[in-house]
C-alpha atoms as a PDB file:
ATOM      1  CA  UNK A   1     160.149  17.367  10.478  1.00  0.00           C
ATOM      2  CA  UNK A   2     160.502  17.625  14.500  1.00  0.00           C
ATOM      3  CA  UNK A   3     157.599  16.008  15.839  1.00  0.00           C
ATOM      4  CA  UNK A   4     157.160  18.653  19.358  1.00  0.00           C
ATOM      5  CA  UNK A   5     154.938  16.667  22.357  1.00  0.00           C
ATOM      6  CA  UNK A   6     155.253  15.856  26.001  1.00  0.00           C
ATOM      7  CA  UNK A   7     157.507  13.291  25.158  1.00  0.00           C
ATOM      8  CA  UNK A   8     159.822  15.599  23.229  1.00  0.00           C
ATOM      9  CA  UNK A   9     163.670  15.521  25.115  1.00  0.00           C
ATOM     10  CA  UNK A  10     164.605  19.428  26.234  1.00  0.00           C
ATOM     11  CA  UNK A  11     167.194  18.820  24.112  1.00  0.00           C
ATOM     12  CA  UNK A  12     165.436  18.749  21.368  1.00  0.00           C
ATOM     13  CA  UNK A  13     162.882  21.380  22.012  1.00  0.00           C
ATOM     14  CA  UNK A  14     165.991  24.054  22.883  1.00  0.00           C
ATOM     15  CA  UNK A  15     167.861  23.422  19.359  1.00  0.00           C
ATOM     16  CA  UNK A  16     163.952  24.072  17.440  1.00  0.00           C
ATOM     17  CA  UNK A  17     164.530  27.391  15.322  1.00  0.00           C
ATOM     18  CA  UNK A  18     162.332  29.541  13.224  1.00  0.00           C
ATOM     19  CA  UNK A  19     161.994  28.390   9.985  1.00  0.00           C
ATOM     20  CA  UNK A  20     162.187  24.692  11.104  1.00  0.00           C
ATOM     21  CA  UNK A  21     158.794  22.307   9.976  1.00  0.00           C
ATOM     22  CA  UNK A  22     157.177  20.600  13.046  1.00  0.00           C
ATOM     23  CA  UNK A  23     154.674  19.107  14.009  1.00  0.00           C
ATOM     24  CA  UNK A  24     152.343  18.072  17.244  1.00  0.00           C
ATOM     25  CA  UNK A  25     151.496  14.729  15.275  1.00  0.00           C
ATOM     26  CA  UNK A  26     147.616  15.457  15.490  1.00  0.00           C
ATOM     27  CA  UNK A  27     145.940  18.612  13.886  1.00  0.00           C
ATOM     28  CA  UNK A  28     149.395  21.305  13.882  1.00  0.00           C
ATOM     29  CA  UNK A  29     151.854  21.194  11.195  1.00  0.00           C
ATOM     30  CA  UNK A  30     153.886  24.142   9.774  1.00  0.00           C
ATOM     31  CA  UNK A  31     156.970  26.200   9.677  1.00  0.00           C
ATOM     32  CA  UNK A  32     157.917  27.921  12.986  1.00  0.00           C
ATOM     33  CA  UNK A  33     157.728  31.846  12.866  1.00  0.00           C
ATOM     34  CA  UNK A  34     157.979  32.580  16.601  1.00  0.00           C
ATOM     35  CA  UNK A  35     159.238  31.308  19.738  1.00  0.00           C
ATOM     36  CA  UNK A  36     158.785  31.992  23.113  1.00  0.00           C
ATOM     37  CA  UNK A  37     160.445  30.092  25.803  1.00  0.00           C
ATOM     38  CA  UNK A  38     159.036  31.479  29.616  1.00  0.00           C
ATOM     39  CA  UNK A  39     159.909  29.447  32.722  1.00  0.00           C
ATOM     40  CA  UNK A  40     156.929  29.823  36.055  1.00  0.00           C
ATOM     41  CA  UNK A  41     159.020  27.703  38.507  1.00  0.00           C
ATOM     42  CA  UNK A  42     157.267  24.316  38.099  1.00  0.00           C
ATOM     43  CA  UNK A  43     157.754  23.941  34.254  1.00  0.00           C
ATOM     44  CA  UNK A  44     159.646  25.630  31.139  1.00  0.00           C
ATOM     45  CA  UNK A  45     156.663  26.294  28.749  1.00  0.00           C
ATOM     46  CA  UNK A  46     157.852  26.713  24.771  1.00  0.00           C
ATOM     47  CA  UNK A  47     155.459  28.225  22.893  1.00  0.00           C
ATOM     48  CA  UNK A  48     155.786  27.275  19.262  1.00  0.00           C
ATOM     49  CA  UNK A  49     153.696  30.036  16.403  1.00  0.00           C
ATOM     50  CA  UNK A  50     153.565  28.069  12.999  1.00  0.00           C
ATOM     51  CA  UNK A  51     153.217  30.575   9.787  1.00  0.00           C
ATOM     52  CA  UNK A  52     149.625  28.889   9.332  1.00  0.00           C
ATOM     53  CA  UNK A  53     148.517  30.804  12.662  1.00  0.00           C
ATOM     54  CA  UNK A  54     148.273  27.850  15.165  1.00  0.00           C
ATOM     55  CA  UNK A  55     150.761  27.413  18.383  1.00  0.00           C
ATOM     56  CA  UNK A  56     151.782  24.719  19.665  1.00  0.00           C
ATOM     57  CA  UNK A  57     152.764  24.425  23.441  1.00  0.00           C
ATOM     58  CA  UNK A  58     154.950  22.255  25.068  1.00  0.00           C
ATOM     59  CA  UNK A  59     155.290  21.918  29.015  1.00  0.00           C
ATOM     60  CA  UNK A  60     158.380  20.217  30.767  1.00  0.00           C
END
């Protein structure tokens, strides 16, 4: 299980693929259907969409 925070290395976040089980150590745990990876200038925002219907989103 990846555990996907703040904290989490770019590294890390970049080799994430669908079907992986994560987890944002709190409320969000599940097997990633989606990714979305956008970039605004200031940050590179993932956006992680677990099977169960929650996202969880990761600034760095």
């Amino acid at each position: 299980m990846i555990r996907l925070n703040d904290d989490t290395p770019g590294s890390v976040l970049d080799e994430v693929k669908i079907g992986d089980m994560v987890t944002d150590t709190f409320s969000k745990t599940g097997l990633v259907e989606d990714i979305e990876i956008t970039d605004d200038g200031l940050y590179k925002i993932y956006r992680f969409n677990l099977v169960t219907g929650r996202e969880i989103v990761v600034k760095k």
